[in-house]
N, C-alpha and C. Protein backbone atom coordinates (compact mmCIF):
# COMPACT_ATOMS: atom_id res chain seq x y z
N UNK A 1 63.16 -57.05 -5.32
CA UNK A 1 63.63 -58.42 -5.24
C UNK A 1 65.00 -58.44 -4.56
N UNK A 2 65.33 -59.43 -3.42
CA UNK A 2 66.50 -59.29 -2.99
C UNK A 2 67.59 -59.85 -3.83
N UNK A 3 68.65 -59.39 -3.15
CA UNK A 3 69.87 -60.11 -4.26
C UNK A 3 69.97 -61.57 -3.64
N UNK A 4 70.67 -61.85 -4.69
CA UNK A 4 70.77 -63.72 -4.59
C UNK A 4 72.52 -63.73 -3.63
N UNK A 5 72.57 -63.99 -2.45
CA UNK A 5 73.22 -63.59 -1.44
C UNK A 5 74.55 -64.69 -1.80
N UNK A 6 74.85 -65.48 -2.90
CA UNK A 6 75.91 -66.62 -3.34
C UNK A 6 76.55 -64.84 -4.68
N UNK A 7 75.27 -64.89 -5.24
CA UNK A 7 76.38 -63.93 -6.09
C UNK A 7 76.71 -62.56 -5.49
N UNK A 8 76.16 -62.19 -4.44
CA UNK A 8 76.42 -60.53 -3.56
C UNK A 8 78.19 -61.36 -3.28
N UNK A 9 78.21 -62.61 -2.74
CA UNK A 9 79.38 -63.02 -2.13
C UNK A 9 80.13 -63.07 -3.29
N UNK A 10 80.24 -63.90 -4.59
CA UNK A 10 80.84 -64.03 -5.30
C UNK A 10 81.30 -62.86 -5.98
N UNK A 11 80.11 -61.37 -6.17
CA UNK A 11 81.21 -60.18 -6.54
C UNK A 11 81.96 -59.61 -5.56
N UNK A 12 82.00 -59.59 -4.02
CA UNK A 12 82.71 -59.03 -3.15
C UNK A 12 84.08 -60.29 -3.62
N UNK A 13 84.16 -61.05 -3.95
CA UNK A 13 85.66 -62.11 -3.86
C UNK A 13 86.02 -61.03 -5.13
N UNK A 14 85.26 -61.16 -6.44
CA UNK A 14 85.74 -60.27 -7.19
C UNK A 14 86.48 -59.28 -7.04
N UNK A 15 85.61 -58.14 -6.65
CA UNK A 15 86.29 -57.01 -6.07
C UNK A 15 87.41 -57.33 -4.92
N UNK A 16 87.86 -58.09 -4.40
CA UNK A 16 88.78 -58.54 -3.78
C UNK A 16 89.86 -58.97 -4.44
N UNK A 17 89.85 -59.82 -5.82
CA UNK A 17 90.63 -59.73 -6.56
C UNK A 17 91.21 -58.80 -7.13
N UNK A 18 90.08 -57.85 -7.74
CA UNK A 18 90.77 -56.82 -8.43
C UNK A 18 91.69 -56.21 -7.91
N UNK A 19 91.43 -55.61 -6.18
CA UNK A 19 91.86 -55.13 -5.24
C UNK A 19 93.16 -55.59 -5.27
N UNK A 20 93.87 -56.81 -5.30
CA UNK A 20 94.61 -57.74 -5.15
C UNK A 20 95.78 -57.59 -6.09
N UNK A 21 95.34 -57.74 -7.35
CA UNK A 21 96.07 -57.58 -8.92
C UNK A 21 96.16 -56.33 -8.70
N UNK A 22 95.85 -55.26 -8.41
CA UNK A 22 96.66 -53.81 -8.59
C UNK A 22 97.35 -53.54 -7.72
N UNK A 23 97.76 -54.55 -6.17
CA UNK A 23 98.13 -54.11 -5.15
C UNK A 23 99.67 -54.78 -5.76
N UNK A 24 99.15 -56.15 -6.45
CA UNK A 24 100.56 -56.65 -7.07
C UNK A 24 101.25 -56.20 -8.28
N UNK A 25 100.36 -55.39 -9.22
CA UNK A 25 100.91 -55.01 -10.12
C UNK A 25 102.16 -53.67 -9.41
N UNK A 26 101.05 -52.76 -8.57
CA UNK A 26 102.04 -51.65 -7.42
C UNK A 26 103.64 -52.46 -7.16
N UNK A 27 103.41 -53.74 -6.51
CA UNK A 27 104.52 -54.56 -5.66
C UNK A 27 105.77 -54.38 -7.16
N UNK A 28 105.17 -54.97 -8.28
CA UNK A 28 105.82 -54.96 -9.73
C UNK A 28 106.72 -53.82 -9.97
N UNK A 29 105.89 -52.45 -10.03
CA UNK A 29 106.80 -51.43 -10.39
C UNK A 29 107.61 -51.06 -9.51
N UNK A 30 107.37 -51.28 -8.19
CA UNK A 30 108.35 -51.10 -7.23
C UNK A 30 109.59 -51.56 -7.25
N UNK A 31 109.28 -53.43 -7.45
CA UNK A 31 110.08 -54.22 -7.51
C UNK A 31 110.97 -53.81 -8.72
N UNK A 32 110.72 -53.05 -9.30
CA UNK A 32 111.62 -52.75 -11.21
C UNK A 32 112.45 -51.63 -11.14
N UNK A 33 111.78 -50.75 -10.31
CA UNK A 33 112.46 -49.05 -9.50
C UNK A 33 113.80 -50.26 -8.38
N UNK A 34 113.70 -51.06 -7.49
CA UNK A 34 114.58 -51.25 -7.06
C UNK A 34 115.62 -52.33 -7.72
N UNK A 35 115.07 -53.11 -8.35
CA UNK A 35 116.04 -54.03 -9.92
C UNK A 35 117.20 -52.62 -10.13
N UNK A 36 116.22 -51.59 -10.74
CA UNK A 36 117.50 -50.63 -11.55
C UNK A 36 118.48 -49.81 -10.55
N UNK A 37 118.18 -49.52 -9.22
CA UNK A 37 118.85 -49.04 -8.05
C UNK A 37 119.74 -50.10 -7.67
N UNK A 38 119.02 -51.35 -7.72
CA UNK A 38 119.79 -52.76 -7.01
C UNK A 38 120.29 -52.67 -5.50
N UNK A 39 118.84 -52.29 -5.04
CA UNK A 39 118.64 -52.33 -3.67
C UNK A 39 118.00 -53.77 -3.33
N UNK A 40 119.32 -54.63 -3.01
CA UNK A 40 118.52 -55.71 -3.04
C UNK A 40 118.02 -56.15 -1.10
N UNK A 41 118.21 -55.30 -0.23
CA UNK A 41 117.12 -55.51 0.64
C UNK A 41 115.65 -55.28 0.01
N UNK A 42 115.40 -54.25 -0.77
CA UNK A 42 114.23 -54.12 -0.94
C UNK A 42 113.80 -54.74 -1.54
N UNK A 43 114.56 -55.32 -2.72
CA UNK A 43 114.20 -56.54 -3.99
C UNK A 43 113.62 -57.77 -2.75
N UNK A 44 114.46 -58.31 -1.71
CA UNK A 44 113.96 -59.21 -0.76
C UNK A 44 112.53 -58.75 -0.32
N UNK A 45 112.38 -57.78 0.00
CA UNK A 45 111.19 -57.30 0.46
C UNK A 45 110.15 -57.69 -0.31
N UNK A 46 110.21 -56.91 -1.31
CA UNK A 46 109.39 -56.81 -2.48
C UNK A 46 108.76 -58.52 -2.62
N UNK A 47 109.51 -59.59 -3.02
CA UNK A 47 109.72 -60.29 -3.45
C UNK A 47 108.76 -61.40 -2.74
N UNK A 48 109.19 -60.99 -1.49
CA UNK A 48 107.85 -61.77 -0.45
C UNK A 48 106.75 -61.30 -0.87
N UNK A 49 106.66 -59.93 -0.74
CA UNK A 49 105.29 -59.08 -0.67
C UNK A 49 104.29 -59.81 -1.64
N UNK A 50 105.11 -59.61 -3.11
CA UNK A 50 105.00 -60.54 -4.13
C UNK A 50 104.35 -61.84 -4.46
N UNK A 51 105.17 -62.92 -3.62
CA UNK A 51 104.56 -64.06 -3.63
C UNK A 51 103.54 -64.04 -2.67
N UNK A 52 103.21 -63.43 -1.36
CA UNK A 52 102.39 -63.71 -0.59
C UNK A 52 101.07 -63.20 -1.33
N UNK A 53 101.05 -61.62 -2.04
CA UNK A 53 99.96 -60.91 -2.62
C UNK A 53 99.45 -62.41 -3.88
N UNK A 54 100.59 -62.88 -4.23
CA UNK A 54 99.56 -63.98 -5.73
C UNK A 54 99.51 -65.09 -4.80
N UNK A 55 99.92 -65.50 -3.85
CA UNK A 55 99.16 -66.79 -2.94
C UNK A 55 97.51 -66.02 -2.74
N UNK A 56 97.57 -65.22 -2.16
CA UNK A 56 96.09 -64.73 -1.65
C UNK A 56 95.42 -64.86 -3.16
N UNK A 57 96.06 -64.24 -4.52
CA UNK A 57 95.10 -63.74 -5.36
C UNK A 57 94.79 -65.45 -5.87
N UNK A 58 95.38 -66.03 -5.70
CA UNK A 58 95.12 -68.30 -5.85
C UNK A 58 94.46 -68.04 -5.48
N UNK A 59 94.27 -68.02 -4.20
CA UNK A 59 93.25 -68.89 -2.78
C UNK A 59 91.82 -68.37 -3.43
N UNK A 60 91.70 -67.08 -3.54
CA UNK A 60 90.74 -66.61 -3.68
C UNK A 60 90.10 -66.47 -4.71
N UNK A 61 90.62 -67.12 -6.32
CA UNK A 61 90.36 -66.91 -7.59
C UNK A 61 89.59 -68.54 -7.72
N UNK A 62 90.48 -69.37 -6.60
CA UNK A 62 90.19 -70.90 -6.78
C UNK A 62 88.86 -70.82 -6.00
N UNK A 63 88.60 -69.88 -4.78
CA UNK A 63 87.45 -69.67 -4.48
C UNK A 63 86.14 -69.24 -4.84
N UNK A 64 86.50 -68.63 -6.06
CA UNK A 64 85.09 -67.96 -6.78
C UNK A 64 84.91 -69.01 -7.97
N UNK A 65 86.25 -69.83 -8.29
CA UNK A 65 85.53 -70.99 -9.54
C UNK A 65 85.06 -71.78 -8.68
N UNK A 66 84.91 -72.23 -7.07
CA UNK A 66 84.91 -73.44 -6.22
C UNK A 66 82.72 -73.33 -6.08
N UNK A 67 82.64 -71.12 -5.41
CA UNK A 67 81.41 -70.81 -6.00
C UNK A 67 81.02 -71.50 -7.23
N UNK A 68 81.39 -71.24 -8.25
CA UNK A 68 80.29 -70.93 -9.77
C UNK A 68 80.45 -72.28 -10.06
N UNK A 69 81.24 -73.39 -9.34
CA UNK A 69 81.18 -74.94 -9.58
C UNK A 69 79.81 -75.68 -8.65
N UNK A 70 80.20 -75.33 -7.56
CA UNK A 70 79.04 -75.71 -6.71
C UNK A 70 77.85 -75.10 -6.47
N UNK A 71 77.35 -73.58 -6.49
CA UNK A 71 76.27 -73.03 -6.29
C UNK A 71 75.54 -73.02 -8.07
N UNK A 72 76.59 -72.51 -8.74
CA UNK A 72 75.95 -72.02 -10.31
C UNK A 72 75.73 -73.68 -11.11
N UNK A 73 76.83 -74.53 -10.95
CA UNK A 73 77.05 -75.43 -11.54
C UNK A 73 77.57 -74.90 -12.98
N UNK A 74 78.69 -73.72 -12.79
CA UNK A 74 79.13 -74.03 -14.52
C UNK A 74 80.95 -74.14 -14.02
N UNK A 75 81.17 -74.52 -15.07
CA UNK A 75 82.71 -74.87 -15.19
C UNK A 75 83.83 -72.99 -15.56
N UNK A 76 82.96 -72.81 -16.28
CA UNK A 76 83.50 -71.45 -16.90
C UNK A 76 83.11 -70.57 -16.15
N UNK A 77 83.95 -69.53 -16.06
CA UNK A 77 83.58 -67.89 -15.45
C UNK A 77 82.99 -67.59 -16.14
N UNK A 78 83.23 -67.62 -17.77
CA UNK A 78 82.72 -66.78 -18.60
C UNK A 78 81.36 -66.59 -19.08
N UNK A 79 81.17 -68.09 -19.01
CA UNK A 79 79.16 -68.41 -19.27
C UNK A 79 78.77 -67.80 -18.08
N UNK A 80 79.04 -67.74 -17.14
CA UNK A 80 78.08 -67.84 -15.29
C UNK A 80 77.14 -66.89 -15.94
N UNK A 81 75.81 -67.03 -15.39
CA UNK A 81 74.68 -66.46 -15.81
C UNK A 81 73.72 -66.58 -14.53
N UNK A 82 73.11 -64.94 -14.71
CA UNK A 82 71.84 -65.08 -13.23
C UNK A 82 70.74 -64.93 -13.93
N UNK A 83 69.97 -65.29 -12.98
CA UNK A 83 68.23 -65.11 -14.07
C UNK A 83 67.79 -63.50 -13.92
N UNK A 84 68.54 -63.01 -12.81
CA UNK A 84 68.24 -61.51 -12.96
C UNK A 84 69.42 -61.03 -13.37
N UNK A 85 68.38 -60.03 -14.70
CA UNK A 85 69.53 -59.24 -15.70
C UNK A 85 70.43 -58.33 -14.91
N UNK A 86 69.89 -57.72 -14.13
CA UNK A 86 70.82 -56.94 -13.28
C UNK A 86 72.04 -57.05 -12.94
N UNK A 87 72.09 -58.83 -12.07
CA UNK A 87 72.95 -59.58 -11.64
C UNK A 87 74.21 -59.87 -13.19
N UNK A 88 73.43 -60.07 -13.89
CA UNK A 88 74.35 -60.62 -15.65
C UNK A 88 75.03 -59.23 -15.45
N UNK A 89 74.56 -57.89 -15.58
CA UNK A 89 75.16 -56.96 -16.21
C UNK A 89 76.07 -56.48 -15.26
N UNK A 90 76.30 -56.67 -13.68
CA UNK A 90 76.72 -56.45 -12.97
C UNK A 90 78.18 -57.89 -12.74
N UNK A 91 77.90 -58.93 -13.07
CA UNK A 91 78.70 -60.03 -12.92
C UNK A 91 79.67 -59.28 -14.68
N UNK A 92 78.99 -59.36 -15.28
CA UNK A 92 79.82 -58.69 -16.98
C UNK A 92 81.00 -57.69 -16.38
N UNK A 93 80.41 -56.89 -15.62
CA UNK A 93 81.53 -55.65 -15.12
C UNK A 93 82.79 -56.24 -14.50
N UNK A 94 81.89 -56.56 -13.40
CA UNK A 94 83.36 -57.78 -12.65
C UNK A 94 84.23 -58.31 -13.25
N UNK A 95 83.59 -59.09 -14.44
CA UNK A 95 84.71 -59.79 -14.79
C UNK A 95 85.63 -58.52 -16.03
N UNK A 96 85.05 -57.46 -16.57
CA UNK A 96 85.76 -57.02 -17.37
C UNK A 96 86.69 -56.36 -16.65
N UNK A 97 86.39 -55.69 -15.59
CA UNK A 97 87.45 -54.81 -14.25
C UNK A 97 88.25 -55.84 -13.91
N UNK A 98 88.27 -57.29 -14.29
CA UNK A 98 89.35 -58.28 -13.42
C UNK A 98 90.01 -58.68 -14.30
N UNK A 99 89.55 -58.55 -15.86
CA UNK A 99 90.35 -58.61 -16.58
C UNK A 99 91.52 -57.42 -17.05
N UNK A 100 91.18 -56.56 -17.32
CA UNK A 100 91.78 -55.17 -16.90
C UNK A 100 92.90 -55.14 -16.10
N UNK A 101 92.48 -55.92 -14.72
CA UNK A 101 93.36 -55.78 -13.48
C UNK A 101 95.03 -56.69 -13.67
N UNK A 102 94.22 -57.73 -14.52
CA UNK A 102 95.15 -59.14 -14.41
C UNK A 102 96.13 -58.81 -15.75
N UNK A 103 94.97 -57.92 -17.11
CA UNK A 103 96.15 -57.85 -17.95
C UNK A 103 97.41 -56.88 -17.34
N UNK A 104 96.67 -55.59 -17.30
CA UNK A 104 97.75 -54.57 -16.39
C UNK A 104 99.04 -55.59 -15.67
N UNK A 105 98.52 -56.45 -14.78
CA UNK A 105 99.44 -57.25 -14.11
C UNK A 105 100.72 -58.03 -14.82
N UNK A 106 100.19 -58.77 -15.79
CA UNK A 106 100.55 -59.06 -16.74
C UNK A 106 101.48 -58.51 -17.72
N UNK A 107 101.34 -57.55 -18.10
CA UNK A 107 102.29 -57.04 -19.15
C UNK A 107 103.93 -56.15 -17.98
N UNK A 108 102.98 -55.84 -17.14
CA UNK A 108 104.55 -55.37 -16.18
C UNK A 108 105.30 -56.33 -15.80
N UNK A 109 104.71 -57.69 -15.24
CA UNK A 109 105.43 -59.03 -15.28
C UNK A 109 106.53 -59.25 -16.34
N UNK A 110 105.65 -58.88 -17.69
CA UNK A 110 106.91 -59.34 -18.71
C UNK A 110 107.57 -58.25 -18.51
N UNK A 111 107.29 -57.03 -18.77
CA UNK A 111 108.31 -55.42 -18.87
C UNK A 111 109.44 -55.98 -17.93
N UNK A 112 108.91 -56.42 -16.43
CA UNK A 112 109.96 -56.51 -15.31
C UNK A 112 110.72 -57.81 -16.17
N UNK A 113 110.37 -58.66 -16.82
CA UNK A 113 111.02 -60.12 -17.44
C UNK A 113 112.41 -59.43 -18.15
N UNK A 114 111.64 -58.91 -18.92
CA UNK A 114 112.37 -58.00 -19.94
C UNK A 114 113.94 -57.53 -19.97
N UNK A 115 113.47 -56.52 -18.20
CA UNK A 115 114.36 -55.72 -17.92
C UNK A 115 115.43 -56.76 -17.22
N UNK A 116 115.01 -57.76 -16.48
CA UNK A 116 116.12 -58.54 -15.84
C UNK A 116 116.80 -58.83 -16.60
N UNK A 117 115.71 -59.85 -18.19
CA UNK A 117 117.20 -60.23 -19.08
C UNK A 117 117.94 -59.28 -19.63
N UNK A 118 117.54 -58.21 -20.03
CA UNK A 118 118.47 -56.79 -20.16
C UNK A 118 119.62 -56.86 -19.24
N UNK A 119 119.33 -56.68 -18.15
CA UNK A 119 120.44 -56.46 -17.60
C UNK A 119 121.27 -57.66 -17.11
N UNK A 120 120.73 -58.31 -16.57
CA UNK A 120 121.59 -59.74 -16.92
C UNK A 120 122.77 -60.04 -18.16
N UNK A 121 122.19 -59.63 -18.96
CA UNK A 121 123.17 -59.60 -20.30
C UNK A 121 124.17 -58.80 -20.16
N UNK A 122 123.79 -57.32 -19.39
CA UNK A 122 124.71 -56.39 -19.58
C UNK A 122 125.91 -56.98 -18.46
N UNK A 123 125.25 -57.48 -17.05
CA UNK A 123 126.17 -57.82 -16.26
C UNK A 123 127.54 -58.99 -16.78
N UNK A 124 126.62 -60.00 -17.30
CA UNK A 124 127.61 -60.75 -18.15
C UNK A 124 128.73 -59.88 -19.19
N UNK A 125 128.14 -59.11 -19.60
CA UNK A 125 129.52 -58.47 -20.46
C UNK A 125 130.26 -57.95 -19.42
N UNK A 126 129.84 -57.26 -18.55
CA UNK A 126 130.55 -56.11 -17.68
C UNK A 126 131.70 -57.29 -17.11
N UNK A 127 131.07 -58.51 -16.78
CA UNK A 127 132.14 -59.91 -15.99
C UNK A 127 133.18 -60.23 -16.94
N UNK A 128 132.45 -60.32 -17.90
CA UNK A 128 133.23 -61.00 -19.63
C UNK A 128 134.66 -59.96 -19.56
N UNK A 129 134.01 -58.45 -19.57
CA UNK A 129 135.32 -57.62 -19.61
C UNK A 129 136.24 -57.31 -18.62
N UNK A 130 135.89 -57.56 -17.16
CA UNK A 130 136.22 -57.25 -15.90
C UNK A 130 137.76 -58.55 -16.08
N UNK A 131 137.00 -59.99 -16.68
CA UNK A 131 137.66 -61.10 -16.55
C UNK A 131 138.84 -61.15 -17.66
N UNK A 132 138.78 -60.14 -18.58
CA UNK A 132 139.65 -59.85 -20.01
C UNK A 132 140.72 -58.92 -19.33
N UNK A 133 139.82 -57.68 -18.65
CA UNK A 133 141.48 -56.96 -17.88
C UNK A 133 142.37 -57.42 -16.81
N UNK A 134 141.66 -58.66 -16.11
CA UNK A 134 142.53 -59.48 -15.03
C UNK A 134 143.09 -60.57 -16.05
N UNK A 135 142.97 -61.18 -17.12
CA UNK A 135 144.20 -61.42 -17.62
C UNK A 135 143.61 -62.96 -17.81
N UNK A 136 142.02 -63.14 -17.51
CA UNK A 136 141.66 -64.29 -17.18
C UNK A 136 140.81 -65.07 -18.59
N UNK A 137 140.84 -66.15 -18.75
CA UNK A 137 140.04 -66.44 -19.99
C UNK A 137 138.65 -66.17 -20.24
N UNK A 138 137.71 -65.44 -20.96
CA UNK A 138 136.51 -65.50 -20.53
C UNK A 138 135.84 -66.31 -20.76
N UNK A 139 134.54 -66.24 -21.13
CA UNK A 139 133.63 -67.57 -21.25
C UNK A 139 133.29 -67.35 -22.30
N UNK A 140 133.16 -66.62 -23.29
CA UNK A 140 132.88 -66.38 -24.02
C UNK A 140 133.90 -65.79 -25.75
N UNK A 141 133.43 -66.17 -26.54
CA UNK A 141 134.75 -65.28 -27.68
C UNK A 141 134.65 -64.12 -28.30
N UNK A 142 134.62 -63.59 -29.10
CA UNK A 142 134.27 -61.74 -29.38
C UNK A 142 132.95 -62.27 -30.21
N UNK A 143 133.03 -63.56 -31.04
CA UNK A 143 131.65 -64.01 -31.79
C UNK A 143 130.56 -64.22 -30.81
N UNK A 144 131.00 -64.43 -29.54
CA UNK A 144 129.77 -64.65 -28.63
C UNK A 144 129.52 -66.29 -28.67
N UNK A 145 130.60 -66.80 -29.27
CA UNK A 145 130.46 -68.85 -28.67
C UNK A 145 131.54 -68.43 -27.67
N UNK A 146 130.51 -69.71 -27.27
CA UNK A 146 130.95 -70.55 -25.73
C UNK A 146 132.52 -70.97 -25.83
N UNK A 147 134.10 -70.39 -24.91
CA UNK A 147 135.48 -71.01 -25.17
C UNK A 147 135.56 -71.99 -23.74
N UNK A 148 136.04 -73.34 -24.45
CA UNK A 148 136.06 -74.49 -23.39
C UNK A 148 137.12 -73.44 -22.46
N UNK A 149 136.64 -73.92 -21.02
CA UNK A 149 137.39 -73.56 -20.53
C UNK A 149 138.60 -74.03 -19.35
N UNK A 150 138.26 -75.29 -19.68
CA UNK A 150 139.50 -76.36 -19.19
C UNK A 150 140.44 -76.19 -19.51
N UNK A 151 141.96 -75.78 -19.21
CA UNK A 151 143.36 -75.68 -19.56
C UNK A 151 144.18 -76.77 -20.20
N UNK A 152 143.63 -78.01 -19.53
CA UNK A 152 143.89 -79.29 -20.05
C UNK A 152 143.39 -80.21 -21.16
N UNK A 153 142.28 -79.46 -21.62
CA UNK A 153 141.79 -80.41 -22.55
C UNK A 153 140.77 -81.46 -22.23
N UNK A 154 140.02 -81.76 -22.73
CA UNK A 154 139.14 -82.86 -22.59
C UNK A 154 139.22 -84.06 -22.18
N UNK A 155 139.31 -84.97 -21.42
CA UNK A 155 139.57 -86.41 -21.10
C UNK A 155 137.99 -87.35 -21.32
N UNK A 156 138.40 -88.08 -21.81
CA UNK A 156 136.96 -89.12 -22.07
C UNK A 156 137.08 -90.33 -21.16
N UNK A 157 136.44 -90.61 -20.13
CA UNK A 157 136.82 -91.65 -19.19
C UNK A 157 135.98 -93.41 -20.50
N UNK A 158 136.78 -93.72 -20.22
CA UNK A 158 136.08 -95.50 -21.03
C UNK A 158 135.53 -96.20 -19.63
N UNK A 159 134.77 -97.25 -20.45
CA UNK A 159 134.19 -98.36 -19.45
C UNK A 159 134.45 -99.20 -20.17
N UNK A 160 134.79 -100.49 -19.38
CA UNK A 160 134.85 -101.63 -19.77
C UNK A 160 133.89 -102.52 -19.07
């Protein structure tokens, strides 16, 4: 029996995805190796690479629900169903390898989240103290609240 030539297409987008999510998860650890170097040509680099790799992985994710809306008629990835078992047990794989792909993606997203606010924080202290040995007020107090930092004091403008 031949294959049903909507779902041969719909697992090649698959496998195109997957392809996709590990090429960006790659872009991720890269992007985290140059965060901690703070090579920020490459962070620029990266960064495109980045958004252009999850534009494609859109286009093409909106393309396989645009399939299973119009050829399958279902709303969900998850129901899609072929009348040949083959096709079911073979569409099952796909989607578990794309899930796989996307969590992987996923959790380095946050790791990389992680690490920015890490260091973000640290940079703020490093400023906080840089701004304490120039003699300057910081923004902050040793409790960690916010010190106004107007010299003058507050003014409240009125309306009449």
């Amino acid at each position: 029996m031949p294959k049903n030539p909507f779902a041969t297409y719909l697992f090649s987008l698959c496998d195109e995805c997957i392809t996709l999510a590990e090429e960006l998860k790659d872009i991720l650890l890269e992007e985290r190796v140059a965060l901690i170097t703070l090579n920020t040509e490459e962070i620029l680099i990266l960064v495109s690479k980045k958004e252009s790799g999850m534009m494609k992985l859109v286009r093409k994710r909106a393309e396989i629900k645009k399939i299973a809306r119009t050829q399958f008629a279902e709303e969900d990835l998850q129901n899609l169903s072929f009348s040949d078992e083959a096709l079911n047990l073979e569409w099952k794989q796909k989607q578990t390898s794309w899930l796989k792909a996307w969590t992987e993606v996923r959790d380095v997203c946050e790791r990389n989240q992680q690490f920015m606010g890490h260091s973000m924080k640290n940079l703020d202290l490093l400023v906080e103290n840089l701004k304490r040995l120039f003699g300057q007020h910081g923004t902050y107090s040793h409790r960690g609240k916010r010190v106004d930092q107007n010299p003058e004091g507050s003014v409240l403008r009125g309306r009449y």
